[in-house]
Protein backbone atom coordinates (compact mmCIF):
# COMPACT_ATOMS: atom_id res chain seq x y z
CA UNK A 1 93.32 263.76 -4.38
CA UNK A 2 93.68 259.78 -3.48
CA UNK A 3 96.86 260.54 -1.68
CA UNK A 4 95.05 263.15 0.30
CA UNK A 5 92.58 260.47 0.99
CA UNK A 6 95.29 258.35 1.97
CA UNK A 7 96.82 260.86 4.41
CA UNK A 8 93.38 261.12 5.98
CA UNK A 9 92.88 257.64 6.34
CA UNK A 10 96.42 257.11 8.11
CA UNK A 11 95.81 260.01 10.43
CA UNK A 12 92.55 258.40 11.16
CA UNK A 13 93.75 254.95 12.27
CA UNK A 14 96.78 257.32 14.18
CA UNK A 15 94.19 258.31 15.92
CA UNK A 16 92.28 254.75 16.87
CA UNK A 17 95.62 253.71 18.07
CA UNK A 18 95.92 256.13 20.62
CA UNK A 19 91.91 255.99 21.75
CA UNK A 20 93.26 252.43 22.30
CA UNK A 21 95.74 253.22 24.59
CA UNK A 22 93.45 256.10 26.58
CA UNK A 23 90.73 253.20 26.54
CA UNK A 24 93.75 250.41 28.54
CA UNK A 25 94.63 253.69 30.80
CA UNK A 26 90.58 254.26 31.59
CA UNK A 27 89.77 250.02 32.51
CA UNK A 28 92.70 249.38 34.66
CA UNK A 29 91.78 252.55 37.15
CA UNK A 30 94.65 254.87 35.95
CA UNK A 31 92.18 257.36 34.49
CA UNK A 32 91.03 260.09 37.75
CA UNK A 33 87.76 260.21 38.14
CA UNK A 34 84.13 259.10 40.14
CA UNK A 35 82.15 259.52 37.34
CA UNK A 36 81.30 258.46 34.32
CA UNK A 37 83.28 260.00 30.93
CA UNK A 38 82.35 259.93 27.12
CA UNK A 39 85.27 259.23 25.16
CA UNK A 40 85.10 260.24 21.14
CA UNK A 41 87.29 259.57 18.62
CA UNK A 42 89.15 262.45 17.39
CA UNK A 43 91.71 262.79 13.91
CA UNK A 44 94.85 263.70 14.66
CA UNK A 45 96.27 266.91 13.34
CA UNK A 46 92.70 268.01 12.05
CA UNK A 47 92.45 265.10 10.25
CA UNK A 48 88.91 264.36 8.50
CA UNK A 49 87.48 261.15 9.30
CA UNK A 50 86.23 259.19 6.17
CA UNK A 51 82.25 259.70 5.72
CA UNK A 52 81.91 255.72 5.55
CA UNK A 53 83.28 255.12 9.09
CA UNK A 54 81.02 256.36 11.70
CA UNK A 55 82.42 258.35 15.01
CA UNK A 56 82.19 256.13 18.01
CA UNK A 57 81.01 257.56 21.31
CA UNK A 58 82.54 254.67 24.39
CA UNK A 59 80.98 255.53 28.14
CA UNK A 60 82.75 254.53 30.91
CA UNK A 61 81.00 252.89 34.37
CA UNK A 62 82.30 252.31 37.37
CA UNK A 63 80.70 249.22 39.04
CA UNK A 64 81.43 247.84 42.45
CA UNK A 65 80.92 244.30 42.52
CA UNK A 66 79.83 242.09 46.06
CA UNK A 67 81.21 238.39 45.57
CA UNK A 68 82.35 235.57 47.15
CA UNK A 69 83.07 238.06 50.90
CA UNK A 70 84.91 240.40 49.02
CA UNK A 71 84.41 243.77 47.58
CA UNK A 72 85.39 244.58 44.05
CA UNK A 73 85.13 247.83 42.38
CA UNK A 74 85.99 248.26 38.51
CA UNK A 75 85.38 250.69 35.69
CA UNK A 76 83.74 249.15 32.83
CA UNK A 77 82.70 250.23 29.05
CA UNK A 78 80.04 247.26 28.53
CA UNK A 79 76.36 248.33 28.91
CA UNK A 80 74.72 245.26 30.70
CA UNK A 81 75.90 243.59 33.89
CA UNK A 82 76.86 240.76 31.68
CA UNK A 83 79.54 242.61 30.28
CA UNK A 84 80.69 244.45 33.13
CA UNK A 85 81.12 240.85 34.91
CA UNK A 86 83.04 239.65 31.94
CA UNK A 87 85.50 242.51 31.82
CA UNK A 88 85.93 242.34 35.93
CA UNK A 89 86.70 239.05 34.93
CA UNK A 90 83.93 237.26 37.46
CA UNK A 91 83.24 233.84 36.61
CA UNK A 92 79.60 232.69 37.36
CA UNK A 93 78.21 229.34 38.15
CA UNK A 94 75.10 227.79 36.01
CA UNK A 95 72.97 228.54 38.60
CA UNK A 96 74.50 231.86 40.62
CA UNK A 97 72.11 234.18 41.67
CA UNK A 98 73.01 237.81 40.25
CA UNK A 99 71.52 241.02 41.41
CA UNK A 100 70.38 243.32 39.21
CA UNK A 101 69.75 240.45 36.47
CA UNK A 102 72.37 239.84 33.81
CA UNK A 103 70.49 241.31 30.85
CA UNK A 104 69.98 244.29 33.14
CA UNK A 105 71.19 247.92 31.56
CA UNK A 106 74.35 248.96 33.65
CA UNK A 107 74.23 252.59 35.07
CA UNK A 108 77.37 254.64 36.51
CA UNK A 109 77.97 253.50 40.70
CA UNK A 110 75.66 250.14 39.78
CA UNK A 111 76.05 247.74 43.00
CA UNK A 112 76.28 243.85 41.69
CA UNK A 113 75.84 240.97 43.64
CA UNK A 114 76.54 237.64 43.22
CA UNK A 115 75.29 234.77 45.40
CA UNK A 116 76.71 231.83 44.96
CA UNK A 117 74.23 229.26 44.50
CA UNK A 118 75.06 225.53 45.25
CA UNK A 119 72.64 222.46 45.81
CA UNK A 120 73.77 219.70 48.20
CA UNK A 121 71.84 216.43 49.87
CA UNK A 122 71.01 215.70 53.20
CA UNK A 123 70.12 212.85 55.20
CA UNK A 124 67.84 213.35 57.99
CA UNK A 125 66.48 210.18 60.02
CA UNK A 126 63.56 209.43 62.36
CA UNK A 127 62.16 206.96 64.59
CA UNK A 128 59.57 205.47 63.62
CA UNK A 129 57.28 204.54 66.77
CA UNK A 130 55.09 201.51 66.91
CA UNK A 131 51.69 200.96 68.14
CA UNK A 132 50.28 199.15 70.79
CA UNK A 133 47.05 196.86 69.42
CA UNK A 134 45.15 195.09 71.96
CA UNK A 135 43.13 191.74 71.45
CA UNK A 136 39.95 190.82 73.80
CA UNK A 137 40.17 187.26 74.44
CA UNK A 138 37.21 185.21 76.48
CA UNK A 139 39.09 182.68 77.25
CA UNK A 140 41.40 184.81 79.97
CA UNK A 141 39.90 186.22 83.07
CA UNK A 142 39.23 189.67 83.11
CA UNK A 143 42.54 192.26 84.20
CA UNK A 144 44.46 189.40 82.94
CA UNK A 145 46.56 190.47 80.42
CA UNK A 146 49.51 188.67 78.07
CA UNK A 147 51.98 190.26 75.58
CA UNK A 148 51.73 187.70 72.45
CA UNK A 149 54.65 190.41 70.32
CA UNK A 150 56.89 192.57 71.84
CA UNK A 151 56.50 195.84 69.97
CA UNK A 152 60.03 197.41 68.23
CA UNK A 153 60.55 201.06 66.61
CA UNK A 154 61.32 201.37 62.95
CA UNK A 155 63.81 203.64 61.67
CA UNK A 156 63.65 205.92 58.39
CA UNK A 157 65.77 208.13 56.54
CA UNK A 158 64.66 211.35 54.49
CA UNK A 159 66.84 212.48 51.82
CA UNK A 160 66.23 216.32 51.00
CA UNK A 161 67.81 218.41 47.83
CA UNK A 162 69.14 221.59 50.10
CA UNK A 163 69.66 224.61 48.36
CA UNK A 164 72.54 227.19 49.97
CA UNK A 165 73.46 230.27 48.68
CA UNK A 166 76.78 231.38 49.74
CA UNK A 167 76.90 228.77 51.91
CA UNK A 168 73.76 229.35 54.12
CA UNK A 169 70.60 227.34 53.52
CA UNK A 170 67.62 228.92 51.74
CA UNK A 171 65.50 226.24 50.72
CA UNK A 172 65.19 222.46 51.33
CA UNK A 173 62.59 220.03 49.50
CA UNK A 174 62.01 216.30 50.01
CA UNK A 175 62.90 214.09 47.93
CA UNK A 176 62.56 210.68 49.04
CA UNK A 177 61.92 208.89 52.17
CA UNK A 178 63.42 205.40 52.90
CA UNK A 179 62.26 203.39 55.48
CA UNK A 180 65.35 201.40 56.90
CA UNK A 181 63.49 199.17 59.69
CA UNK A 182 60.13 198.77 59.80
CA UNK A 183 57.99 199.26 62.47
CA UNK A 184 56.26 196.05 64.48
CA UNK A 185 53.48 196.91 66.41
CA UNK A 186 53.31 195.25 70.16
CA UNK A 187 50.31 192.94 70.53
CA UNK A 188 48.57 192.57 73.67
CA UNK A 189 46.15 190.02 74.65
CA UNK A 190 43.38 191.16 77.67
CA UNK A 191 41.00 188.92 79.14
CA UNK A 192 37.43 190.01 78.80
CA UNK A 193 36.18 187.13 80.53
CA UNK A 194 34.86 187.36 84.54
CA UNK A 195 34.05 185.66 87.74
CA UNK A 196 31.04 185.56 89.82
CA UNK A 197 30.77 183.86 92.82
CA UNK A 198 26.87 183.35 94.34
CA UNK A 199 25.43 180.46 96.72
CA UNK A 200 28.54 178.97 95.93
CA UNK A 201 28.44 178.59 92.39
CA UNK A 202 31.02 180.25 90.25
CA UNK A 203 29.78 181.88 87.20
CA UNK A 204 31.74 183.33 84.53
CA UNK A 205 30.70 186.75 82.35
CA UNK A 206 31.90 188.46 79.40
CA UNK A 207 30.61 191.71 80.04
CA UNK A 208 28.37 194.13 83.17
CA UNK A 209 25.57 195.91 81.93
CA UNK A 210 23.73 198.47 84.32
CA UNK A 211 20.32 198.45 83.30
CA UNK A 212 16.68 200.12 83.84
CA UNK A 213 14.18 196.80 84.81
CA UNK A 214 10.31 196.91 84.37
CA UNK A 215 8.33 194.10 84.60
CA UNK A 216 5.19 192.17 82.46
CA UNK A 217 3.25 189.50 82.40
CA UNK A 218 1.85 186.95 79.54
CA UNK A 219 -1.99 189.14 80.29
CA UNK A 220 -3.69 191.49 77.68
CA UNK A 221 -2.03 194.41 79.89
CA UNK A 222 1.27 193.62 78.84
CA UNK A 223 1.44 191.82 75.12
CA UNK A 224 -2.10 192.90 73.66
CA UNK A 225 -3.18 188.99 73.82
CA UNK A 226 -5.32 187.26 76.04
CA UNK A 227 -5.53 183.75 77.03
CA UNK A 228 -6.96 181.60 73.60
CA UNK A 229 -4.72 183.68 71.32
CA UNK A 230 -2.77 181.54 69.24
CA UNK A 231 0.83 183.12 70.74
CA UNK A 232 0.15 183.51 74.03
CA UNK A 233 2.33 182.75 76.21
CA UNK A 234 4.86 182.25 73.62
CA UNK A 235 8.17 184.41 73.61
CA UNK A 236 9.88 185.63 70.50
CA UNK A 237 12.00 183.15 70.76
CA UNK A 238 9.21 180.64 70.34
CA UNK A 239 9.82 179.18 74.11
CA UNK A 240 7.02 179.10 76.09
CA UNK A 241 7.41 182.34 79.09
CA UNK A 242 8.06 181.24 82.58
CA UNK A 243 9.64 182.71 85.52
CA UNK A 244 13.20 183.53 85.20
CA UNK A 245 12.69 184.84 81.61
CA UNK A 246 13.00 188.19 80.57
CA UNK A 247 12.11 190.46 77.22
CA UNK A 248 15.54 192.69 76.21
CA UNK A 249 17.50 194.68 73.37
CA UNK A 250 18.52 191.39 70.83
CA UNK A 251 21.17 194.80 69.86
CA UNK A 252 22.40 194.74 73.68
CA UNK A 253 21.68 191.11 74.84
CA UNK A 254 21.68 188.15 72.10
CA UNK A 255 18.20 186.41 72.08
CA UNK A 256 18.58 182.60 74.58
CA UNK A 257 22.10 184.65 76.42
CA UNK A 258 21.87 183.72 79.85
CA UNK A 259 22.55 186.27 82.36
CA UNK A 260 22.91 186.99 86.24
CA UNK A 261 20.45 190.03 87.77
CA UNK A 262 21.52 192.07 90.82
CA UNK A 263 19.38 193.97 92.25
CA UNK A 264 21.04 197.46 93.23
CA UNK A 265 17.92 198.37 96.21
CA UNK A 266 16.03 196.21 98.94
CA UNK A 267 13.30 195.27 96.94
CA UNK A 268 15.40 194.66 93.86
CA UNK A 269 17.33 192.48 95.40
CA UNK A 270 15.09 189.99 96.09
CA UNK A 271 14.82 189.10 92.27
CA UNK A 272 18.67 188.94 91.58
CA UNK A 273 19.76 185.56 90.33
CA UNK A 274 20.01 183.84 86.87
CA UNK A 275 17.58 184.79 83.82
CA UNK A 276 17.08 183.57 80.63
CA UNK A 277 16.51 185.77 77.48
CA UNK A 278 13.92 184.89 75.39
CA UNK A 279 11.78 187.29 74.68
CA UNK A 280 11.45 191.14 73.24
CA UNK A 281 9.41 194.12 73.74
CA UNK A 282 8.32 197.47 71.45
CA UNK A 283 9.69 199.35 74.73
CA UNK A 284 12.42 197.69 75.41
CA UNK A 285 15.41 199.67 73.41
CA UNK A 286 19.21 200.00 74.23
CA UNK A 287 19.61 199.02 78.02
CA UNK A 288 16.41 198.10 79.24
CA UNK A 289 14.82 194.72 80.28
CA UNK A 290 11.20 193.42 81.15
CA UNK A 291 11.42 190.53 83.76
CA UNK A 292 8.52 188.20 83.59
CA UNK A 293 5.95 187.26 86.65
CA UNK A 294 2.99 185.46 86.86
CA UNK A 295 0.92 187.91 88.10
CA UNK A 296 0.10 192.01 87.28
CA UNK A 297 0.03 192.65 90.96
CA UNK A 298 3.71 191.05 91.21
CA UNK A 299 5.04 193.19 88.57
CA UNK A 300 2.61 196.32 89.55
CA UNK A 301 4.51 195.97 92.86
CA UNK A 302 8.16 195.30 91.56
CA UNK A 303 7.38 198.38 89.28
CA UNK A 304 10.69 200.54 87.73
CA UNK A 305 14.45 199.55 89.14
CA UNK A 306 18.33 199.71 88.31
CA UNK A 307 19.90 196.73 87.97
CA UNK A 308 23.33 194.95 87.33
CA UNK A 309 23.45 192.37 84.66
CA UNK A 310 26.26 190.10 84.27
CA UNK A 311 26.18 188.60 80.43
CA UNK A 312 27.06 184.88 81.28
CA UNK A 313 29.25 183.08 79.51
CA UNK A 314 27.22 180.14 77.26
């Protein structure tokens, strides 16, 4: 009995050997064939197979493989894509993009690509442009104007992480960004400050306001006092009202700013020359003014006008 045992056991391995061989014949493309084949392990010469050793069953795939420009095609026994990339003998990089996934089951005809995945850096740079600040200045007649820094462009570079796969760009993400020159920003000076010439004096303003002129007087009519009252007569200023004063915005026109009236029409024009600001008004808001006269048939008469008002410099 144990050297029939033995017999079967030898006939047995006889027969591993040359499942071996068919199994060399089948992966390097000898064996005919589109499809897939099961190969099982026979004994030779009827042979019994020991009931501790189980009988194998080994499929065969055939694969064709897209990597690197070239087509590959290869019959396989492994069962994932792993495998049949290991027995084509395709080495992948850590970060290769494979199609179907590695750990994917591998069917007969399966189509595997491979995308090579590399990451490199690149340098982009950019002008930076400057900007142009401007500074009133009341010393420097108005349109005059005086560069006191030349402005210059800055320069900066922008490192990106670029990802390619098989050479072509898929993805790029910022990294850093490096300014190389800075940016100086050009400085100009403007004069803010103007001339007026009138009976032959020269007067210089910092600003022209166009501006809605009513008129009042010191009367009841006008401030709610009358003559006895403790303030009247007396501006908000605390100067006591004359002619050439007038009532404005302290928002618009600082309270005591001297200023130049032109009168825009025929009657208007009669009143233009210089005013002082003393005074302020419930009605007078943004730009609006309230010229003082002595008397309400005066300022019945002057009534409503537009005017030009030239703040003068103190």
């Amino acid at each position: 009995m144990m050297a029939r045992n033995q017999a079967g056991t030898k006939g047995y391995l006889l027969g591993l050997g040359l499942l071996a061989a068919a199994t060399l014949l089948i992966v390097s493309g000898t064996v005919a064939g589109d499809h897939s084949e099961d190969w099982r392990m026979v004994s030779p010469l009827g042979a019994e197979a020991p009931a501790d050793i189980a009988e194998p069953v080994f499929r065969a795939n055939q694969v064709t493989i897209f990597v690197d420009g070239d087509v590959r095609r290869a019959t396989v026994l492994g069962s994932t894509v792993a495998a049949a990339l290991e027995e084509a003998g395709v080495k992948l990089g850590e970060v290769d993009r494979v199609t179907p996934a590695l750990d994917a089951p591998l069917e007969d005809q399966t189509e595997i690509t491979i995308a090579r995945v590399t990451t490199e850096e690149a340098v982009v740079y950019k002008r930076l442009g400057f900007r142009e600040v401007r500074r009133p200045s009341a010393s420097a007649n108005r349109g005059v104007t005086r560069v006191l820094q030349p402005g210059r462009e800055g320069r900066q570079a922008q490192h990106f992480a670029v990802v390619l796969e098989d050479g072509v760009e898929v993805a790029r993400t910022l990294v850093r960004t490096e300014v190389l020159q800075p940016q100086v920003d050009r400085i100009v000076e403007y004069g803010t400050m103007g001339t007026l010439s009138r009976g032959g004096n020269t007067l210089r303003y910092s600003r022209v306001i166009y501006v809605t002129a009513t008129a009042y007087t010191s009367g009841k009519e006008s401030t709610g006092k009358s003559p006895g009252h403790p303030q009247y007569g007396i501006t908000f200023s605390g100067l006591p009202v004359q002619v050439g004063h007038i009532a404005v915005d302290r928002s618009i026109i600082p309270l005591l700013s001297r200023v130049y009236i032109e009168g825009l029409c025929e009657v208007s024009r009669a009143f233009s020359g210089q005013y002082l600001a003393t005074d302020t008004g419930s009605a007078i808001r943004g730009n609006r003014i309230d010229i003082y006269f002595e008397s309400l048939p005066e300022a019945l008469r002057f009534g409503r006008r537009r005017m030009r008002l030239f703040l003068l410099e103190r």
